[in-house]
C-alpha atoms as a PDB file:
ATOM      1  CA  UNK A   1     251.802  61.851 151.186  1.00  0.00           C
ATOM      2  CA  UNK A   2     251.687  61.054 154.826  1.00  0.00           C
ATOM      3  CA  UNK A   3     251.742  63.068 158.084  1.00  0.00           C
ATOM      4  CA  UNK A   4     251.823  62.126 161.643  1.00  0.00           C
ATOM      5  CA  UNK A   5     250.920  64.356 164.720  1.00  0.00           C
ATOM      6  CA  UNK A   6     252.119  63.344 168.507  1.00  0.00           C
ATOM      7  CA  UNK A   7     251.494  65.634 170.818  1.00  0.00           C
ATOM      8  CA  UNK A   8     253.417  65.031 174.523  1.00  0.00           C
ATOM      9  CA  UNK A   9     250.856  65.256 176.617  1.00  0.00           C
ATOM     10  CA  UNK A  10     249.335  61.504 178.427  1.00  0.00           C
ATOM     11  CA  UNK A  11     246.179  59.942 176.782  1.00  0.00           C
ATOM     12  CA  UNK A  12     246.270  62.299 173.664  1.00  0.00           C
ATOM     13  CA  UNK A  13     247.660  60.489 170.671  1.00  0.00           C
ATOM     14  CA  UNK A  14     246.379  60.746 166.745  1.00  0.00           C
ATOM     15  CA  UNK A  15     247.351  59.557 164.021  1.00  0.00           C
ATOM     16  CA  UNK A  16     246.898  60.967 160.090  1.00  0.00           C
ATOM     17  CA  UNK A  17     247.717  59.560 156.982  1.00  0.00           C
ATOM     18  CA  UNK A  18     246.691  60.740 153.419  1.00  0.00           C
ATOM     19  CA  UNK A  19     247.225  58.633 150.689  1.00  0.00           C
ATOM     20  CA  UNK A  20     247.175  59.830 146.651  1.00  0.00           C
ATOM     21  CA  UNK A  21     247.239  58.308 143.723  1.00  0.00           C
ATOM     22  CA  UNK A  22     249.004  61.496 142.085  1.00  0.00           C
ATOM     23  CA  UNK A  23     251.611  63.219 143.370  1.00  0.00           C
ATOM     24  CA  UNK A  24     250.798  66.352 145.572  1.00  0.00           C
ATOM     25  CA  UNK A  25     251.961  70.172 144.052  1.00  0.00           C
ATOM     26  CA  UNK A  26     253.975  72.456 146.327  1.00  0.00           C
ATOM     27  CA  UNK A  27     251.074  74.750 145.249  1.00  0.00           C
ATOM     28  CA  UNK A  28     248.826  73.933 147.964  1.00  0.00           C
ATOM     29  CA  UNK A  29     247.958  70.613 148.024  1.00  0.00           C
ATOM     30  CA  UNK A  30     250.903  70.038 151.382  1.00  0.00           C
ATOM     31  CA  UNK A  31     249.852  73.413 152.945  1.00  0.00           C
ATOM     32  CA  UNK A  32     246.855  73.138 152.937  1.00  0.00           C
ATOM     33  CA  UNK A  33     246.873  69.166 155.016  1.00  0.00           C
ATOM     34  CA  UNK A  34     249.528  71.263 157.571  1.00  0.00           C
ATOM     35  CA  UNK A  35     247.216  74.059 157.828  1.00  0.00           C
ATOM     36  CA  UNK A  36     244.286  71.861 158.754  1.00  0.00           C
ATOM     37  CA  UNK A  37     245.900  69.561 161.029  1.00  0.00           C
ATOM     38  CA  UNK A  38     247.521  72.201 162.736  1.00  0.00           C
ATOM     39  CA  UNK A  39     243.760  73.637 163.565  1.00  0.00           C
ATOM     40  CA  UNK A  40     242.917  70.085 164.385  1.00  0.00           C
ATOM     41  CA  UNK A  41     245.518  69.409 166.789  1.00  0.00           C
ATOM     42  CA  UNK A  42     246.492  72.847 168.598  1.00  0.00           C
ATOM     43  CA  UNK A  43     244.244  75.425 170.105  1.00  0.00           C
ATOM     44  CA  UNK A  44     244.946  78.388 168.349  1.00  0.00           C
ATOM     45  CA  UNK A  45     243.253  81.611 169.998  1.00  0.00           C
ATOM     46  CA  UNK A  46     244.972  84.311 168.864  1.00  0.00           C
ATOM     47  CA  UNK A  47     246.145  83.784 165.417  1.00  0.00           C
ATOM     48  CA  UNK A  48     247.407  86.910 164.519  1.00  0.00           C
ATOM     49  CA  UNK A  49     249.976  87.188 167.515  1.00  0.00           C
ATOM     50  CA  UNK A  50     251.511  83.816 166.302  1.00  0.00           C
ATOM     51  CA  UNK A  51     255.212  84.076 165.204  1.00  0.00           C
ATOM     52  CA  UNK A  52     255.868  81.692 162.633  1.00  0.00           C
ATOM     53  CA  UNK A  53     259.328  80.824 161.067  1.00  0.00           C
ATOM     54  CA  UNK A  54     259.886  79.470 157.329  1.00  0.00           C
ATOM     55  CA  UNK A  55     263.345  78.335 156.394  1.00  0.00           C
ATOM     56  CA  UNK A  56     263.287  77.114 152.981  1.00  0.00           C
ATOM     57  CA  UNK A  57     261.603  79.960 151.560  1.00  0.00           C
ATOM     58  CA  UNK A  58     262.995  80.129 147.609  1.00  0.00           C
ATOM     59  CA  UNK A  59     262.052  76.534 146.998  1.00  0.00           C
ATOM     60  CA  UNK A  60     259.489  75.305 145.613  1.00  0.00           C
ATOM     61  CA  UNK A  61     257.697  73.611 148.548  1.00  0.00           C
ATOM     62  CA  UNK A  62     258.641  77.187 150.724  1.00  0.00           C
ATOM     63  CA  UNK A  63     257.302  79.596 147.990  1.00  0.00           C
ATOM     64  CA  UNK A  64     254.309  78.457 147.689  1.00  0.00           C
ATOM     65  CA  UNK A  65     254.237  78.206 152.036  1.00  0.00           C
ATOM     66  CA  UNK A  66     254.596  81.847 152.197  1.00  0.00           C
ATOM     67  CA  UNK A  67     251.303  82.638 150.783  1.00  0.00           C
ATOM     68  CA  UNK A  68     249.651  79.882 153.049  1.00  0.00           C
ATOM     69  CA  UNK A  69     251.172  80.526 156.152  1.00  0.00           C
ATOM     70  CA  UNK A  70     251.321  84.371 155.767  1.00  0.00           C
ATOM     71  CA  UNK A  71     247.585  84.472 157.134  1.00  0.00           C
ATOM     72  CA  UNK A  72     248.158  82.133 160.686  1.00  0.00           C
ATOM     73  CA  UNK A  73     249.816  85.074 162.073  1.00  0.00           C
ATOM     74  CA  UNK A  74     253.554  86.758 161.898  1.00  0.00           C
ATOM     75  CA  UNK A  75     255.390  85.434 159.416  1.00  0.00           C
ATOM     76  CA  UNK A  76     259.543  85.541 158.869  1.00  0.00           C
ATOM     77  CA  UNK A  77     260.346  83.405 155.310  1.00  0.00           C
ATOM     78  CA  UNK A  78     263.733  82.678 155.518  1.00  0.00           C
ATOM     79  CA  UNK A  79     265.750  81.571 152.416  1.00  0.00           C
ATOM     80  CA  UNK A  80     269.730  80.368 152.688  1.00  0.00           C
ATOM     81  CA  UNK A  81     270.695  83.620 152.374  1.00  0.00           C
ATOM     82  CA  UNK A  82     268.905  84.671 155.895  1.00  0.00           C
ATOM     83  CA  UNK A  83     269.153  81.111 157.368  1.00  0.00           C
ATOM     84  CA  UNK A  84     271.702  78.394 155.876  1.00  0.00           C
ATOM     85  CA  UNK A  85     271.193  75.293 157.670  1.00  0.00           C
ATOM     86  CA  UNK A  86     274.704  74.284 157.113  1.00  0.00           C
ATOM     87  CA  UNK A  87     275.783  77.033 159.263  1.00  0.00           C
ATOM     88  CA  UNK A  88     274.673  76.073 162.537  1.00  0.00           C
ATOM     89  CA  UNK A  89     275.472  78.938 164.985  1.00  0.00           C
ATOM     90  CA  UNK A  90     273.672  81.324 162.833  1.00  0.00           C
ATOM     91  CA  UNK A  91     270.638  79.115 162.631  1.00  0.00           C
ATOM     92  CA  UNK A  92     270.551  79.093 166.108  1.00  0.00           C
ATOM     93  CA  UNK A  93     270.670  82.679 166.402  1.00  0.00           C
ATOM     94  CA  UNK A  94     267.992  83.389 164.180  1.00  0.00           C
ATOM     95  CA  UNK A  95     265.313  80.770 165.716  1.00  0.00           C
ATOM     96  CA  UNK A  96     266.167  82.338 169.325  1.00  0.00           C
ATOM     97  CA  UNK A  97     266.522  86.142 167.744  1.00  0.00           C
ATOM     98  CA  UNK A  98     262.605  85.541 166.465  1.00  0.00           C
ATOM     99  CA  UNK A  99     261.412  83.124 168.863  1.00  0.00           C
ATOM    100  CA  UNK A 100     258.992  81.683 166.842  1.00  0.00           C
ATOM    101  CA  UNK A 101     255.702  80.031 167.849  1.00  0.00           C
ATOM    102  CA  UNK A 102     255.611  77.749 164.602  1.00  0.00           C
ATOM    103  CA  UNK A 103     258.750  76.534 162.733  1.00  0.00           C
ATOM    104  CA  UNK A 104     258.223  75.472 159.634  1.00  0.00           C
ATOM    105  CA  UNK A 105     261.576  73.295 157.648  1.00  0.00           C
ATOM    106  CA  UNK A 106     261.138  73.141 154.138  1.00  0.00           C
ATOM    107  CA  UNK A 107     265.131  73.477 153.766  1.00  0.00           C
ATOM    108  CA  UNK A 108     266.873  70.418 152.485  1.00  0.00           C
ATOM    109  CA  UNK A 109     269.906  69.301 151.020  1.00  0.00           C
ATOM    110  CA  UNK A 110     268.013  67.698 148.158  1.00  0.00           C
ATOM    111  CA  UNK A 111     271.129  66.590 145.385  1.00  0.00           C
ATOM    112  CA  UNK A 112     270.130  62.964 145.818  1.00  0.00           C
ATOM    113  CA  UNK A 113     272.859  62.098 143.513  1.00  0.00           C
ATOM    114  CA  UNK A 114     275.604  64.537 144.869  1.00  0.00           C
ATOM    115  CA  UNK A 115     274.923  63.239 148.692  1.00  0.00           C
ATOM    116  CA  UNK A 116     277.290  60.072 147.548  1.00  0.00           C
ATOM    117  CA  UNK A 117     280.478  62.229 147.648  1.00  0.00           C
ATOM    118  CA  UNK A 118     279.099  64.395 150.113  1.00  0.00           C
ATOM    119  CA  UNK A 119     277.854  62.826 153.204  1.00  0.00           C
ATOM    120  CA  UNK A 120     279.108  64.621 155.063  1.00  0.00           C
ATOM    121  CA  UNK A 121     277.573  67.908 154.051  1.00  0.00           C
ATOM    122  CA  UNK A 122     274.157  66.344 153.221  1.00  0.00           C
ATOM    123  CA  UNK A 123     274.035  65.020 157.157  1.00  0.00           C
ATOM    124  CA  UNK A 124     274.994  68.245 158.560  1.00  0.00           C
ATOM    125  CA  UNK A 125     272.065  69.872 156.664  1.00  0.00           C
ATOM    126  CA  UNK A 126     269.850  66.999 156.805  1.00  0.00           C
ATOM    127  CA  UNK A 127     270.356  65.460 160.105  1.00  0.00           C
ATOM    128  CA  UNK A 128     272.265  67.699 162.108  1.00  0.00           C
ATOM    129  CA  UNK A 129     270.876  71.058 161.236  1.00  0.00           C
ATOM    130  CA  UNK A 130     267.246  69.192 162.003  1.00  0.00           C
ATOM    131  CA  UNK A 131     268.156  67.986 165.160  1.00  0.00           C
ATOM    132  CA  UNK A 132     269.392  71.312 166.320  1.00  0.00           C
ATOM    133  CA  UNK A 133     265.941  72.857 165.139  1.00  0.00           C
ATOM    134  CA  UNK A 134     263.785  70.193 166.991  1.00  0.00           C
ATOM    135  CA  UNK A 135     265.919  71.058 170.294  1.00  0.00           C
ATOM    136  CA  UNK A 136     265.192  74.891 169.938  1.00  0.00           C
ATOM    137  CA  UNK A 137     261.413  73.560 168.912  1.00  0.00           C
ATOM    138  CA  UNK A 138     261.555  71.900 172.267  1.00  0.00           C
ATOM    139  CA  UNK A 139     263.274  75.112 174.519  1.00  0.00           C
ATOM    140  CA  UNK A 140     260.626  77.175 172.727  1.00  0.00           C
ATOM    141  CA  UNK A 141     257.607  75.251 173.490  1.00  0.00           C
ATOM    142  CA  UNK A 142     256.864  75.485 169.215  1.00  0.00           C
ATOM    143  CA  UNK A 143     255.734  73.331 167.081  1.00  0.00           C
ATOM    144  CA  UNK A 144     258.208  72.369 164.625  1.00  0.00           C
ATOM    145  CA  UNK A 145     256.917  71.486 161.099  1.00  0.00           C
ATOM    146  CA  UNK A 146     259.495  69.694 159.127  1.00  0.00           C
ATOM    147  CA  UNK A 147     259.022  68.904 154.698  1.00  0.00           C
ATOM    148  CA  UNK A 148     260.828  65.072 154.854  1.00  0.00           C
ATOM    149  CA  UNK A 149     260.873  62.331 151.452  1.00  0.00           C
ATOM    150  CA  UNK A 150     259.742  59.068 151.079  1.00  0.00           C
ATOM    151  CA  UNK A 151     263.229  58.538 150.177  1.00  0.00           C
ATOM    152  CA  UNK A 152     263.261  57.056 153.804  1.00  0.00           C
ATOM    153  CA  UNK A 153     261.814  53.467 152.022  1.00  0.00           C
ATOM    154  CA  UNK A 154     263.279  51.492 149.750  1.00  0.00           C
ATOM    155  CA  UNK A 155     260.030  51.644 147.133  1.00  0.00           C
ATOM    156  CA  UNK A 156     259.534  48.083 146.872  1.00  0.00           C
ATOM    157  CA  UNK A 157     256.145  47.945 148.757  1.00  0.00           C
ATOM    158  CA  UNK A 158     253.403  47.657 146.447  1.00  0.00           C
ATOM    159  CA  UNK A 159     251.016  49.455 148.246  1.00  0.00           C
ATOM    160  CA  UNK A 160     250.780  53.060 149.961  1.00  0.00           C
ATOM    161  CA  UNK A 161     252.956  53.636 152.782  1.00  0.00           C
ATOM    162  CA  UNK A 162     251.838  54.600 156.219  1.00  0.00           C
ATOM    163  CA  UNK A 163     253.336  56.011 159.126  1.00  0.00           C
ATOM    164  CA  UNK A 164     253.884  52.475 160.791  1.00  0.00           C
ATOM    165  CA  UNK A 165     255.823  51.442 157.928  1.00  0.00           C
ATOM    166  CA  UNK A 166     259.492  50.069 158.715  1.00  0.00           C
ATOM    167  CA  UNK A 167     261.951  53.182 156.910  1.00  0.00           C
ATOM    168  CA  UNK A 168     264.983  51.143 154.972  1.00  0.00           C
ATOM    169  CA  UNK A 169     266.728  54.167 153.241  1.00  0.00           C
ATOM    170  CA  UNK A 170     269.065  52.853 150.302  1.00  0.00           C
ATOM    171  CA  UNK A 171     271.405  56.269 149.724  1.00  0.00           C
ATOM    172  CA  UNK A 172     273.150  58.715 151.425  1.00  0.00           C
ATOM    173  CA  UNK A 173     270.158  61.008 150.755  1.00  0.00           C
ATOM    174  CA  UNK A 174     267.483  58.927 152.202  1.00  0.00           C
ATOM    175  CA  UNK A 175     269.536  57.786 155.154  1.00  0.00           C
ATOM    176  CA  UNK A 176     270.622  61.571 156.385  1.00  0.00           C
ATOM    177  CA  UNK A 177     266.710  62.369 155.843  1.00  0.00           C
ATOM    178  CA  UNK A 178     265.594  59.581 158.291  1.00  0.00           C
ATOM    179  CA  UNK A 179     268.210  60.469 160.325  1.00  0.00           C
ATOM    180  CA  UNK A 180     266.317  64.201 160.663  1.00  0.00           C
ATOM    181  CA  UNK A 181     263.180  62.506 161.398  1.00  0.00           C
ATOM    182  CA  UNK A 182     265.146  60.643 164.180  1.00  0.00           C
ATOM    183  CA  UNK A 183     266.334  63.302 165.734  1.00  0.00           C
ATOM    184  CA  UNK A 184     262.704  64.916 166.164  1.00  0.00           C
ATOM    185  CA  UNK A 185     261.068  62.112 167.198  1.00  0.00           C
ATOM    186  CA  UNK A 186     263.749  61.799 169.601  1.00  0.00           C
ATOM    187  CA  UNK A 187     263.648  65.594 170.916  1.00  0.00           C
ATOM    188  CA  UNK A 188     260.251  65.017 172.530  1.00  0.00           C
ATOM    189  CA  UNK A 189     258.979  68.585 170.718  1.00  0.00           C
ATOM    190  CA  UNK A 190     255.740  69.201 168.975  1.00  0.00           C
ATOM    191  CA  UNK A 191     256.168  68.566 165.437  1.00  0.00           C
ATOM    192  CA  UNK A 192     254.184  67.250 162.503  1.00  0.00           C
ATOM    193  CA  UNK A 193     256.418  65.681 159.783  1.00  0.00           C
ATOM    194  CA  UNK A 194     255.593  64.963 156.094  1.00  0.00           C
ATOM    195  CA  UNK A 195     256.737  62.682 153.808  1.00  0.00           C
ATOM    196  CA  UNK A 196     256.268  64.047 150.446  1.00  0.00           C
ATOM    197  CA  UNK A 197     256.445  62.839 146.821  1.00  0.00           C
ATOM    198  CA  UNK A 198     257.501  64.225 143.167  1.00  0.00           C
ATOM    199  CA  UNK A 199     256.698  67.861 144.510  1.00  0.00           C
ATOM    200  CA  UNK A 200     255.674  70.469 141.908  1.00  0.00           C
ATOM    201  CA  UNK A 201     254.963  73.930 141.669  1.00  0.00           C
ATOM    202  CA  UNK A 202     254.875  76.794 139.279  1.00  0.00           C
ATOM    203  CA  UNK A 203     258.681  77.634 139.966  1.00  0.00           C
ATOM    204  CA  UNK A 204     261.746  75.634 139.992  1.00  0.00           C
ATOM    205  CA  UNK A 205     263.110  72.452 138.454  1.00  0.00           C
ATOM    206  CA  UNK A 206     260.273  70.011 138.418  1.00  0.00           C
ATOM    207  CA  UNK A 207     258.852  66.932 136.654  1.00  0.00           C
ATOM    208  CA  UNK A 208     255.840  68.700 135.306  1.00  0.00           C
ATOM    209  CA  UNK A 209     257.464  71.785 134.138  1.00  0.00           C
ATOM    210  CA  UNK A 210     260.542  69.609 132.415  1.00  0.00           C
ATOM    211  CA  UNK A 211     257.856  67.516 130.802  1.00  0.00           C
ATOM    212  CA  UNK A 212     255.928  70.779 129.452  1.00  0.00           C
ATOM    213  CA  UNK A 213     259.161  72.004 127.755  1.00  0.00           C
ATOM    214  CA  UNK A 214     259.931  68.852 126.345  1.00  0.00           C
ATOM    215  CA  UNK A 215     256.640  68.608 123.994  1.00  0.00           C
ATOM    216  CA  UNK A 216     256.997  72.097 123.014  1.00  0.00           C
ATOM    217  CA  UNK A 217     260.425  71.359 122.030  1.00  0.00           C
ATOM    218  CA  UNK A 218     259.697  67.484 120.685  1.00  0.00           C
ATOM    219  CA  UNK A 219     258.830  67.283 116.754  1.00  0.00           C
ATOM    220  CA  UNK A 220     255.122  66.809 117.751  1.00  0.00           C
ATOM    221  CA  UNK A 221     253.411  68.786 114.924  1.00  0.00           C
ATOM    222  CA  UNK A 222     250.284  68.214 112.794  1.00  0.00           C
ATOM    223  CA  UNK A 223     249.408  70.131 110.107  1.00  0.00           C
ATOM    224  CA  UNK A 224     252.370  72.610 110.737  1.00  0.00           C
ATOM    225  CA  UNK A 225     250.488  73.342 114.269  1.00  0.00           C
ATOM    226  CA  UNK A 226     252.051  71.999 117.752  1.00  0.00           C
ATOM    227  CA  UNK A 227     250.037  69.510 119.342  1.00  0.00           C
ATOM    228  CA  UNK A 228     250.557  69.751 123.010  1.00  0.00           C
ATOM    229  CA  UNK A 229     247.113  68.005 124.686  1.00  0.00           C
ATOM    230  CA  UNK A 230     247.174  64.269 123.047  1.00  0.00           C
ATOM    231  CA  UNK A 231     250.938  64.057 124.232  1.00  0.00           C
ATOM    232  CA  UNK A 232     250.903  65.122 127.809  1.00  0.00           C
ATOM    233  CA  UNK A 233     247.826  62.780 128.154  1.00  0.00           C
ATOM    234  CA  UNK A 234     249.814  59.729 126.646  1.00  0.00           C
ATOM    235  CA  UNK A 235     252.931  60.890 129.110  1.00  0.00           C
ATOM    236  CA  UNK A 236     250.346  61.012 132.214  1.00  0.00           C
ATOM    237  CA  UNK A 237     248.710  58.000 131.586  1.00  0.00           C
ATOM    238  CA  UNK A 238     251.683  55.702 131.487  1.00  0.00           C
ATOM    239  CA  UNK A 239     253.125  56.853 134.938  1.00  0.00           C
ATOM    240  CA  UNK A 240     251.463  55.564 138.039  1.00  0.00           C
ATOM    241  CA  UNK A 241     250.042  58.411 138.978  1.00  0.00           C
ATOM    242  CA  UNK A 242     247.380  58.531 136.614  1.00  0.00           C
ATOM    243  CA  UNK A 243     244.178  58.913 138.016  1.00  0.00           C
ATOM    244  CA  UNK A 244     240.929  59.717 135.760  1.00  0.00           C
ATOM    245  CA  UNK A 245     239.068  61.073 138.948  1.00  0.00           C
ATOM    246  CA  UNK A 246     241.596  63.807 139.825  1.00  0.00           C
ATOM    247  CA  UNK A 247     241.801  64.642 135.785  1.00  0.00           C
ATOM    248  CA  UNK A 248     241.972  68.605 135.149  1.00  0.00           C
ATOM    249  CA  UNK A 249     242.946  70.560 132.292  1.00  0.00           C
ATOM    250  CA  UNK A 250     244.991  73.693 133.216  1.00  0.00           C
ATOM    251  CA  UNK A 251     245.222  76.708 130.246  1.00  0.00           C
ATOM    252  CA  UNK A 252     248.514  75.966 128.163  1.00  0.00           C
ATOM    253  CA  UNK A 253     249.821  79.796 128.049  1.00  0.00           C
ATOM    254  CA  UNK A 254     248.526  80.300 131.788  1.00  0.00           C
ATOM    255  CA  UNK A 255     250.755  82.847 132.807  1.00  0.00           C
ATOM    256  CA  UNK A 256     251.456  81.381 136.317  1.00  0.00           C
ATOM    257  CA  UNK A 257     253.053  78.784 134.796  1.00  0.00           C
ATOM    258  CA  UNK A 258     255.400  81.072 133.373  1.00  0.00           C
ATOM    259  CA  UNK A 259     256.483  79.029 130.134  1.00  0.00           C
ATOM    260  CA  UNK A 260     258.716  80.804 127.397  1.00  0.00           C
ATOM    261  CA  UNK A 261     257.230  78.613 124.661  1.00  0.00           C
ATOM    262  CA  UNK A 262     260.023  78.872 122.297  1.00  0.00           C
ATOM    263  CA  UNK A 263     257.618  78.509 119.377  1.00  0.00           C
ATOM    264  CA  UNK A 264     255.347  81.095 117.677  1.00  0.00           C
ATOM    265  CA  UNK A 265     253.032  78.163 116.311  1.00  0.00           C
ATOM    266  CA  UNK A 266     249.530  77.686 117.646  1.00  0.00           C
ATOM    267  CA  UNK A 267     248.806  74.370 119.804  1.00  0.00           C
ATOM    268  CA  UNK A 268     246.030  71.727 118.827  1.00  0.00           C
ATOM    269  CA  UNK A 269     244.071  71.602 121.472  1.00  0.00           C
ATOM    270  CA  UNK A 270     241.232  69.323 122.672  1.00  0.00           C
ATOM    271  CA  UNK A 271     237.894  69.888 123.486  1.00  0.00           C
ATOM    272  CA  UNK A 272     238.363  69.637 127.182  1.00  0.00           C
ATOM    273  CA  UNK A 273     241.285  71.317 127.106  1.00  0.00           C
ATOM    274  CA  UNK A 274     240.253  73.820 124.942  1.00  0.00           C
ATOM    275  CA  UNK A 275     237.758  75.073 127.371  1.00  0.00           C
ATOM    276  CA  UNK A 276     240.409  74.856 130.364  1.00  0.00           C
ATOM    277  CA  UNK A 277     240.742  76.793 133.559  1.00  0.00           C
ATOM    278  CA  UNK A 278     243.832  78.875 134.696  1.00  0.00           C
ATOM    279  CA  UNK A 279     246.078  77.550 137.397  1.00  0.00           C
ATOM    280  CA  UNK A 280     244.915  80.200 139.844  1.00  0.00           C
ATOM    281  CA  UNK A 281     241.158  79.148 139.754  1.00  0.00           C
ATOM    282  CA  UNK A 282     241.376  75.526 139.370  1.00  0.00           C
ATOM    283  CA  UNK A 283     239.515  73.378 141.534  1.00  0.00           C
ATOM    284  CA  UNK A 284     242.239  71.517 143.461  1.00  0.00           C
ATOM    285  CA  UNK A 285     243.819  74.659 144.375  1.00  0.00           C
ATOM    286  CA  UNK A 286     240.607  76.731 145.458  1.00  0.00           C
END
C-alpha cells in the first residue's frame, strides 16, 4: 500500500511509500499509516476541537475508521444513507453543514465488474463526487483523506509500485478511480491518498472471510474431525502474499470474526495454532 503527502506550501515537499508483501486489513493496518502521517505532516494542537468527516462509514475500510479516528477529535461517520456520493447537492450540504477540519473518503463505487455497463454511474461516484469533495477540501482549508485502488495500474510490473509509477487503468473501474485522484491532485487541497490492496476486515464480503467459509464447508475431514489449520496454510502459501515473517495464528471461533461455522464437529488444530491469540490482541493490530 502506498501513500503520498503534498502539502501547498514552497520548499515543503515529502514523500511516503509503504510497501507489503501481504495485503493490509481494513482493521488497522491503513488507519493506523493515515493516523501517523497525519501527526507527521500537520501540526495538530488541539485535537479534541478537530471536526472530522467519514463518508464511507458501513464498509469495511470505514468501520473499522470509526474506532481509529473517533479519538483525533469530533467525529461525524457518515454511511450512504447520511451522505450518498451519487447525490451531489446533498453531499455538498453536508460537508459545508459540518465544516469539517479532516475529510476522510472511504466511499466508492467498488462493482469492478458492474462499472462496464455503468460508467456512467461509477464516474459520478468515483470521479465526480471526488472532485467535488477535494473543492470543498480546498474552500475549507481541510485536509481531505481519500481510500483509492491500485486498480489505477495495469499489474504487469513485477515489482512494488510507488507513487512515481506511470497509472495505466485497464476498466471502467480503474479509470473513474484515477480520474478521482486527478481531480485532487488537481484541486490544489491538502490531501493524502492511498492506494490500497485486497482489503479485509472482520465484516463484509472479503477474501479472507470467503476463504474461511469455504474450508469449513469443503470435505476436509480426518478422522470424522474438520481440519481447518493445514488447509488455510496450503491456501496462504500459494498466493503471493505469503510471507513467513508476518505469520500469525488468529483463534478459529474468535468471536470478532463472527463465523457461523455451520458444523458442530471439532477442528484439528496445530500446535501453533492451537495456542493462538484472538483477533483483538494480536500483535499486528495492538
Amino acid at each position: 500500500m502506498c501513500y503520498s503527502i503534498e502539502h501547498n506550501e514552497p520548499a515543503f515537499s515529502e514523500t511516503h511509500c509503504y510497501e507489503y508483501n501481504i495485503s493490509c486489513s481494513a482493521c488497522k493496518a491503513p488507519s493506523d499509516h493515515l493516523v501517523r502521517a497525519y501527526h507527521q505532516t500537520y501540526d495538530i494542537v488541539q485535537t479534541a476541537l478537530m471536526k472530522i468527516l467519514l463518508l464511507g462509514a458501513n464498509g469495511q475500510v470505514g468501520w473499522e475508521l470509526q474506532r481509529s479516528l473517533a479519538s483525533l477529535g469530533q467525529l461525524k461517520a457518515c454511511g450512504r444513507k447520511e451522505a450518498d456520493l451519487g447525490n451531489l447537492k446533498n453531499l455538498r450540504a453536508t460537508i459545508r453543514r459540518y465544516s469539517p477540519n479532516l475529510i476522510a473518503n472511504a466511499a466508492a463505487y467498488t462493482a469492478v465488474d458492474r462499472a462496464e455497463s455503468e460508467p456512467d454511474i461509477a464516474r459520478r461516484v468515483n470521479a465526480t463526487a471526488v472532485a467535488l469533495l477535494a473543492g470543498e477540501a480546498k474552500h475549507l482549508g481541510a485536509l481531505l483523506i481519500h481510500y483509492s485502488t491500485d486498480y489505477i495500474f495495469n499489474g504487469k510490473k513485477t515489482a512494488p509500485y510507488i507513487e512515481t509509477d506511470q497509472p495505466n487503468a485497464l476498466n471502467v473501474y480503474g479509470k473513474t478511480r484515477l480520474q478521482g485522484e486527478e481531480t485532487i491532485w488537481n484541486s490544489g487541497c491538502k490531501h493524502l491518498i492511498f492506494r490500497t490492496s485486497w482489503v479485509y476486515a472482520s465484516r463484509g464480503s472479503n477474501f479472507v472471510r470467503t476463504m474461511i467459509i469455504r474450508l469449513a464447508r469443503a470435505p476436509l475431514c480426518q478422522d470424522s474431525c474438520l481440519t481447518l489449520s493445514d488447509n488455510a496454510e496450503f491456501l496462504y502459501k500459494t498466493t503471493d502474499y505469503y510471507a513467513p515473517e508476518f505469520e500469525r495464528s488468529i483463534m478459529w471461533n474468535d468471536p470478532a470474526i463472527n463465523i457461523q461455522w455451520p458444523t458442530d464437529l471439532k477442528p484439528i488444530l496445530s500446535a501453533e495454532d492451537q495456542h493462538a491469540t484472538m483477533l483483538n490482541n494480536a500483535e499486528v493490530f495492538a
